[in-house]
N, C-alpha and C. Protein backbone atom coordinates (compact mmCIF):
# COMPACT_ATOMS: atom_id res chain seq x y z
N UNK A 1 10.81 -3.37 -10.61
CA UNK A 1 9.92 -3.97 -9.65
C UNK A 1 8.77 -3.02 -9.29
N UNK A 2 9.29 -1.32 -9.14
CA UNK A 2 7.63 -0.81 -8.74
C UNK A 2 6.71 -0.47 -10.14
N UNK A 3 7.55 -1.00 -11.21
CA UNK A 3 6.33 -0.90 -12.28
C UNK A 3 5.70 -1.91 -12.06
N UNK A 4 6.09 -3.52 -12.28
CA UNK A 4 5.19 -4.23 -11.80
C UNK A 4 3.86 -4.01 -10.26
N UNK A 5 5.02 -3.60 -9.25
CA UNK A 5 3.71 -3.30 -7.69
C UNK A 5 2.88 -2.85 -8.34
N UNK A 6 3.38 -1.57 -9.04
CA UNK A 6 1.83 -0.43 -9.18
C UNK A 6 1.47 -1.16 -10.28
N UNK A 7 1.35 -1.85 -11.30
CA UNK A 7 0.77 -2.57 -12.39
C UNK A 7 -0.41 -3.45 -11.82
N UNK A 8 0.12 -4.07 -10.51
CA UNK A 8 -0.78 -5.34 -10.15
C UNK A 8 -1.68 -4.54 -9.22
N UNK A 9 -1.81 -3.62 -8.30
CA UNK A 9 -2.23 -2.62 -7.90
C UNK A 9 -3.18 -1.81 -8.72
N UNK A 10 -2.55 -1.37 -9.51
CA UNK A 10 -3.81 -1.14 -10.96
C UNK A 10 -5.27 -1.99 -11.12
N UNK A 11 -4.36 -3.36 -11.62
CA UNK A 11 -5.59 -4.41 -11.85
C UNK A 11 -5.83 -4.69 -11.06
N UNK A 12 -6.08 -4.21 -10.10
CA UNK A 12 -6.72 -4.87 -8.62
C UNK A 12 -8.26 -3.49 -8.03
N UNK A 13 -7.81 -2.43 -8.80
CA UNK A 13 -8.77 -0.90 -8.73
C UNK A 13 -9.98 -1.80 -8.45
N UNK A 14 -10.46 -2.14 -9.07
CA UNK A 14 -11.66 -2.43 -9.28
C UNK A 14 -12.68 -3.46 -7.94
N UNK A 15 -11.36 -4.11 -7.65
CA UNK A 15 -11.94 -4.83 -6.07
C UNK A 15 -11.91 -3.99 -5.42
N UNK A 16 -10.90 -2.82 -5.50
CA UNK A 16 -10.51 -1.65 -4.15
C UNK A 16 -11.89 -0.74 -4.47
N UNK A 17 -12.14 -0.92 -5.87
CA UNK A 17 -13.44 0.10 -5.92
C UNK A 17 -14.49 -0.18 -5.64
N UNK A 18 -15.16 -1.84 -5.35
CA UNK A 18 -16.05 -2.47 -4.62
C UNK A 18 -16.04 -2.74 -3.60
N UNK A 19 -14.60 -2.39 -2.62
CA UNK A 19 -14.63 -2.38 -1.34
C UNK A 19 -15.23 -1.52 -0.30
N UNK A 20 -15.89 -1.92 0.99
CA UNK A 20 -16.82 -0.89 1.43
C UNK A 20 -15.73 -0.19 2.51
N UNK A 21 -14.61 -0.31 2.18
CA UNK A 21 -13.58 0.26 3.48
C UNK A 21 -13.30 1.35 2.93
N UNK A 22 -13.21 2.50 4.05
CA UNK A 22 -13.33 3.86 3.80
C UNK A 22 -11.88 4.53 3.65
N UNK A 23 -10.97 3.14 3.57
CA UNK A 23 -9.26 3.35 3.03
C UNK A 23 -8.81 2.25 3.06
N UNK A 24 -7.64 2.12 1.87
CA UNK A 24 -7.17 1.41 1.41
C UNK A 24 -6.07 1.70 0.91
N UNK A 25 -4.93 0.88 1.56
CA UNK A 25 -3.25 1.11 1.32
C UNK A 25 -2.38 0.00 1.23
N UNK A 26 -1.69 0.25 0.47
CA UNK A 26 -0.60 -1.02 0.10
C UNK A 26 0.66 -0.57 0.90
N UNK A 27 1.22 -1.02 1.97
CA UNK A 27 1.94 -1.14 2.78
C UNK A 27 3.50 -1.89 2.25
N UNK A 28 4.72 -1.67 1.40
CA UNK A 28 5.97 -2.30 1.10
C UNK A 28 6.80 -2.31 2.63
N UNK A 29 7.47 -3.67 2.42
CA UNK A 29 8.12 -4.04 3.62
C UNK A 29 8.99 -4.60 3.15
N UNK A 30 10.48 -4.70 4.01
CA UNK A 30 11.07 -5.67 3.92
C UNK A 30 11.67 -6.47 5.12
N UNK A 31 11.85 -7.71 4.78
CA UNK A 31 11.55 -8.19 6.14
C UNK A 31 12.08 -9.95 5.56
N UNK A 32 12.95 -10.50 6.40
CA UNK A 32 13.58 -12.15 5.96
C UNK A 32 13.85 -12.20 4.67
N UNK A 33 14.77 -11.18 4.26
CA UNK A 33 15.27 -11.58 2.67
C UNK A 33 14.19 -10.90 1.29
N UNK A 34 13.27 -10.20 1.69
CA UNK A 34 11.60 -10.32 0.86
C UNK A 34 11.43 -8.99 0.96
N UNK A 35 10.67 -8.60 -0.06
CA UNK A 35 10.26 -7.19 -0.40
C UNK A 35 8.60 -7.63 -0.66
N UNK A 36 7.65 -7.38 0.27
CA UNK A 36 6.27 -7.66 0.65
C UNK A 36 5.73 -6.52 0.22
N UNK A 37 4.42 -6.73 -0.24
CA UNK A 37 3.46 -5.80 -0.54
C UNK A 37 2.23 -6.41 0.05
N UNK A 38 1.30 -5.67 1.34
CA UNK A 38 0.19 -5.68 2.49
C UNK A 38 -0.50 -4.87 1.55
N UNK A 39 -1.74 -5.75 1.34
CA UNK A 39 -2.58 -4.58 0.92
C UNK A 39 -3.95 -4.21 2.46
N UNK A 40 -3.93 -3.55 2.79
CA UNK A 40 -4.48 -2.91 4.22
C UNK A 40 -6.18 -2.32 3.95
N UNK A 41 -7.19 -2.72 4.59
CA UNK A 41 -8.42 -2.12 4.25
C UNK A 41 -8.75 -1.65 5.69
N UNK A 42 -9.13 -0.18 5.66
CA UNK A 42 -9.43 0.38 6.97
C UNK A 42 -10.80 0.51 6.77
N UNK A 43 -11.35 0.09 7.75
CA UNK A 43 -13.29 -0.03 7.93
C UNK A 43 -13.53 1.34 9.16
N UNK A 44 -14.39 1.79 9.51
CA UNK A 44 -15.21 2.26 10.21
C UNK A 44 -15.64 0.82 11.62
N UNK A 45 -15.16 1.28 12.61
CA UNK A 45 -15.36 0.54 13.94
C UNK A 45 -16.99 -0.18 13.90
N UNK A 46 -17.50 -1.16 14.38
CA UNK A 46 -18.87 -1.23 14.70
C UNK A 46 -19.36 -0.68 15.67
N UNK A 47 -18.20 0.09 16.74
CA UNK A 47 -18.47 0.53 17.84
C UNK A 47 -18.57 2.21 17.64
N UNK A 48 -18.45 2.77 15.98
CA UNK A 48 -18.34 4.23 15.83
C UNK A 48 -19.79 4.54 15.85
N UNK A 49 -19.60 5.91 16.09
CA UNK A 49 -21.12 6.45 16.71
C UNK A 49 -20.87 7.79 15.75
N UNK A 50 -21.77 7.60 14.44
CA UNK A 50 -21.87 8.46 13.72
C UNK A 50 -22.50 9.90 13.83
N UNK A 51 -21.97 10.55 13.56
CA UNK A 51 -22.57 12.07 13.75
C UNK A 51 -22.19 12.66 15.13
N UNK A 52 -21.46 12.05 15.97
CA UNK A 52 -21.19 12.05 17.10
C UNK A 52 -19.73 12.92 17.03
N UNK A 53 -19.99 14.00 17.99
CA UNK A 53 -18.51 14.67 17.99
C UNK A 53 -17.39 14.26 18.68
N UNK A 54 -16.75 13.10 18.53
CA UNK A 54 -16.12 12.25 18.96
C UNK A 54 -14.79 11.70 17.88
N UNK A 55 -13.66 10.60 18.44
CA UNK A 55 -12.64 10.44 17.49
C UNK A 55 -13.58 9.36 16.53
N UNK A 56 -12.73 8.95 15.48
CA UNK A 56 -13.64 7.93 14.81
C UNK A 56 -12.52 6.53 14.71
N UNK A 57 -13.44 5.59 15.47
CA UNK A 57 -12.35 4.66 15.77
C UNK A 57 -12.54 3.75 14.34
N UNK A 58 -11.87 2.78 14.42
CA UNK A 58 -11.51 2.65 12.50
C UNK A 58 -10.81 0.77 13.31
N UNK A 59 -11.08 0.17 12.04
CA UNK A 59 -10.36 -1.43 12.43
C UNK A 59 -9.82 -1.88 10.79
N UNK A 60 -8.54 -2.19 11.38
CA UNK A 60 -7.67 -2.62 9.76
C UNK A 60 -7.46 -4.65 9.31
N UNK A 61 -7.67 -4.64 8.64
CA UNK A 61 -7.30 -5.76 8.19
C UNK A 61 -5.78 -5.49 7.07
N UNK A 62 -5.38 -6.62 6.85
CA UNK A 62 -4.48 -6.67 5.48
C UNK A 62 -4.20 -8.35 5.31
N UNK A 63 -3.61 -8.54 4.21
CA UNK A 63 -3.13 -9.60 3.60
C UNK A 63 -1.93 -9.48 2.62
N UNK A 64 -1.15 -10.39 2.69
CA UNK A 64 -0.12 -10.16 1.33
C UNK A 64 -0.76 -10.05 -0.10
N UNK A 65 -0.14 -9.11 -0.51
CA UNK A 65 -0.70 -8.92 -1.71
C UNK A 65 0.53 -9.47 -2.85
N UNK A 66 1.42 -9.00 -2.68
CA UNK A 66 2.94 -9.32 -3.61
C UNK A 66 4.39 -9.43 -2.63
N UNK A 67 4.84 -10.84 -2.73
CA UNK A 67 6.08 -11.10 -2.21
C UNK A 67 7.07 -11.41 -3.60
N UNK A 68 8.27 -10.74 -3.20
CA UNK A 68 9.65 -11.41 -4.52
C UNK A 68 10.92 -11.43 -2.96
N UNK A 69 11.40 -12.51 -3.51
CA UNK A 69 12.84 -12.63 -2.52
C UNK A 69 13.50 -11.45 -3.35
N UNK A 70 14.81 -10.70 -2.56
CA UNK A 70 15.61 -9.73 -2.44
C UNK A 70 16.12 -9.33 -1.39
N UNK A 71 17.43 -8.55 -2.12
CA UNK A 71 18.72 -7.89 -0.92
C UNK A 71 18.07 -6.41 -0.36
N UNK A 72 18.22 -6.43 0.46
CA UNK A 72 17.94 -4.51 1.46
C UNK A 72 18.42 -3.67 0.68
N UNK A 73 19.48 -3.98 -0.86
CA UNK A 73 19.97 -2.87 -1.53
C UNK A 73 18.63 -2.59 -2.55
N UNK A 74 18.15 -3.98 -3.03
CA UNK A 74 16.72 -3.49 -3.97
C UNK A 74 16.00 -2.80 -3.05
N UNK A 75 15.19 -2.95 -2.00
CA UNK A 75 14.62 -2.36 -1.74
C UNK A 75 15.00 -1.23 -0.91
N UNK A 76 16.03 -0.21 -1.25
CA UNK A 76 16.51 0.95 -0.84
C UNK A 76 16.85 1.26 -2.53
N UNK A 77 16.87 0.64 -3.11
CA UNK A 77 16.54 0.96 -4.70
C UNK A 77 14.92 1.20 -5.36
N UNK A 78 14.34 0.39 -4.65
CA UNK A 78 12.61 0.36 -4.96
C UNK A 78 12.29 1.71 -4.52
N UNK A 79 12.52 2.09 -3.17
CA UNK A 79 12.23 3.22 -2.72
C UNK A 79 13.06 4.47 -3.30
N UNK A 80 14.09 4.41 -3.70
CA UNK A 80 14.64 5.62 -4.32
C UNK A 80 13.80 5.89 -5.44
N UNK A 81 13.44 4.63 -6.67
CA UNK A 81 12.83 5.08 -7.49
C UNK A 81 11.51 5.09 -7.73
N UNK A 82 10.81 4.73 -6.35
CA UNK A 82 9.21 5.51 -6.17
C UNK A 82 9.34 7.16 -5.92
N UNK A 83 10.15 7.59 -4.96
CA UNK A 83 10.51 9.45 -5.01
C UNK A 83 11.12 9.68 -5.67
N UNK A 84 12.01 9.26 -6.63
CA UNK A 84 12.26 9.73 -7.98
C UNK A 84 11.47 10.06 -9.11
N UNK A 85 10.37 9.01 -9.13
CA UNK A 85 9.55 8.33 -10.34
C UNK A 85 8.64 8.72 -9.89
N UNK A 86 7.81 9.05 -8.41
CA UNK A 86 6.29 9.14 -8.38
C UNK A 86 5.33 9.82 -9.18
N UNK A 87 6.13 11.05 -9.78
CA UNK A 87 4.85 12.10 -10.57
C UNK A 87 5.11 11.15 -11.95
N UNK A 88 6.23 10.82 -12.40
CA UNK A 88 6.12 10.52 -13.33
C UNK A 88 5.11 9.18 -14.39
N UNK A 89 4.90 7.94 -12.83
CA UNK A 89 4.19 7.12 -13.15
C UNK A 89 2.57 7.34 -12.59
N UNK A 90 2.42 8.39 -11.97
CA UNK A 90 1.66 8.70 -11.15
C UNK A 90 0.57 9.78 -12.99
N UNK A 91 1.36 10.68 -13.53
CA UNK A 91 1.17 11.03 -14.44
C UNK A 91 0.89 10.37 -16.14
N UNK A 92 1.85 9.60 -16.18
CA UNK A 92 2.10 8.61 -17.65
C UNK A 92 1.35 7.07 -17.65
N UNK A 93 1.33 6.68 -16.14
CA UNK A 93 0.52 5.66 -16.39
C UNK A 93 -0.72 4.81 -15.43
N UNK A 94 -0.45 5.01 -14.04
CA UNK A 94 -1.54 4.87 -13.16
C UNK A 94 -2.22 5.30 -12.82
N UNK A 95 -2.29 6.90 -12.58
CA UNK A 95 -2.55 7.99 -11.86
C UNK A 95 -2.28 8.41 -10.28
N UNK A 96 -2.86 9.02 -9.81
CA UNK A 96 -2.27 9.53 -8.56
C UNK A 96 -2.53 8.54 -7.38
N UNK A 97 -4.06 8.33 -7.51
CA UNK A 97 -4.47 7.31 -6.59
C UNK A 97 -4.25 6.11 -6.22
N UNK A 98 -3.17 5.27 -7.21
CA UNK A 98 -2.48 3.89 -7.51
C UNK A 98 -1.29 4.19 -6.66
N UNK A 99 -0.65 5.42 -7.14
CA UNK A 99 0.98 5.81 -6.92
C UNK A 99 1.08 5.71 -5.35
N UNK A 100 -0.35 6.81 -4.68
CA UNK A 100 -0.27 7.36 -3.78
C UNK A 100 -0.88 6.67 -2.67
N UNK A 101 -1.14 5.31 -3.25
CA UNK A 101 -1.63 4.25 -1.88
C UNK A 101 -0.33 3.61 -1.95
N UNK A 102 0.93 3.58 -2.00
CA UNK A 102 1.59 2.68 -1.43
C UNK A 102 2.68 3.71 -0.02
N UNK A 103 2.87 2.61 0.27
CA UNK A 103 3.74 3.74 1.81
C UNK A 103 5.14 2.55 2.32
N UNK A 104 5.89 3.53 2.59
CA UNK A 104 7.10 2.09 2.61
C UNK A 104 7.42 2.00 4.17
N UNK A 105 7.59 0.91 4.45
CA UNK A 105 8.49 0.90 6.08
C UNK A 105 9.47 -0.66 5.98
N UNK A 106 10.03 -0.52 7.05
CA UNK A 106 10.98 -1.14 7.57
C UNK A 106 10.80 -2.07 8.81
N UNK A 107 11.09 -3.41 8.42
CA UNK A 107 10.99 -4.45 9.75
C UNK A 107 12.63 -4.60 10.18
N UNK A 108 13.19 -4.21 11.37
CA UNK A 108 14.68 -5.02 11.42
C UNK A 108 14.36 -6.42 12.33
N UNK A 109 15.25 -6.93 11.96
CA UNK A 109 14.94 -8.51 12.63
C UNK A 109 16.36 -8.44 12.76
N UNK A 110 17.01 -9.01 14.22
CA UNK A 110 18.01 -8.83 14.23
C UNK A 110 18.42 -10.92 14.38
């Protein structure tokens, strides 16, 4: 499964590389049975005041990017073999910048 994420993530560079957001992260979740992939674009505030020695306030959007139904054991499997695997796919086939936009968290829903 994270060869496919980072595969479709790959073919997607190219919108992320015409995007004017000054970051961009793919967010994995799991959450009602589902292993989600958010892809997240962080902009620059309209209210930031450039050159200004001040914080820099920032506004995020996201959207689903990739849903598959699954058990909490895949995705405690997905994540073992992204820190197992990261240099390796990060090296052999995406590069660093594919590997290193995704970030994992956890929804509990009780």
């Amino acid at each position: 499964m994270l060869c496919r994420i980072l595969k479709q993530i790959s073919e997607n560079s190219v919108e992320d590389g015409e995007s004017e957001a000054m970051r961009i992260n793919y967010i994995v979740t799991y959450k009602d049975g589902k292993i989600i992939v958010n892809r997240c674009e962080t902009f620059y505030s309209n209210e930031y005041n450039f050159g200004a020695h001040e914080p820099i306030d920032t506004v995020s959007h996201g959207h689903c990017f990739f849903e598959e139904e699954a058990t909490i054991e895949d995705y405690v499997n997905l994540l073992v073999e992204y820190i197992n695997e990261k240099r390796y796919y990060a090296d052999a086939y995406y590069g660093k910048r594919v590997v290193n936009s995704l970030s994992f968290t956890y929804l509990w829903r009780d």
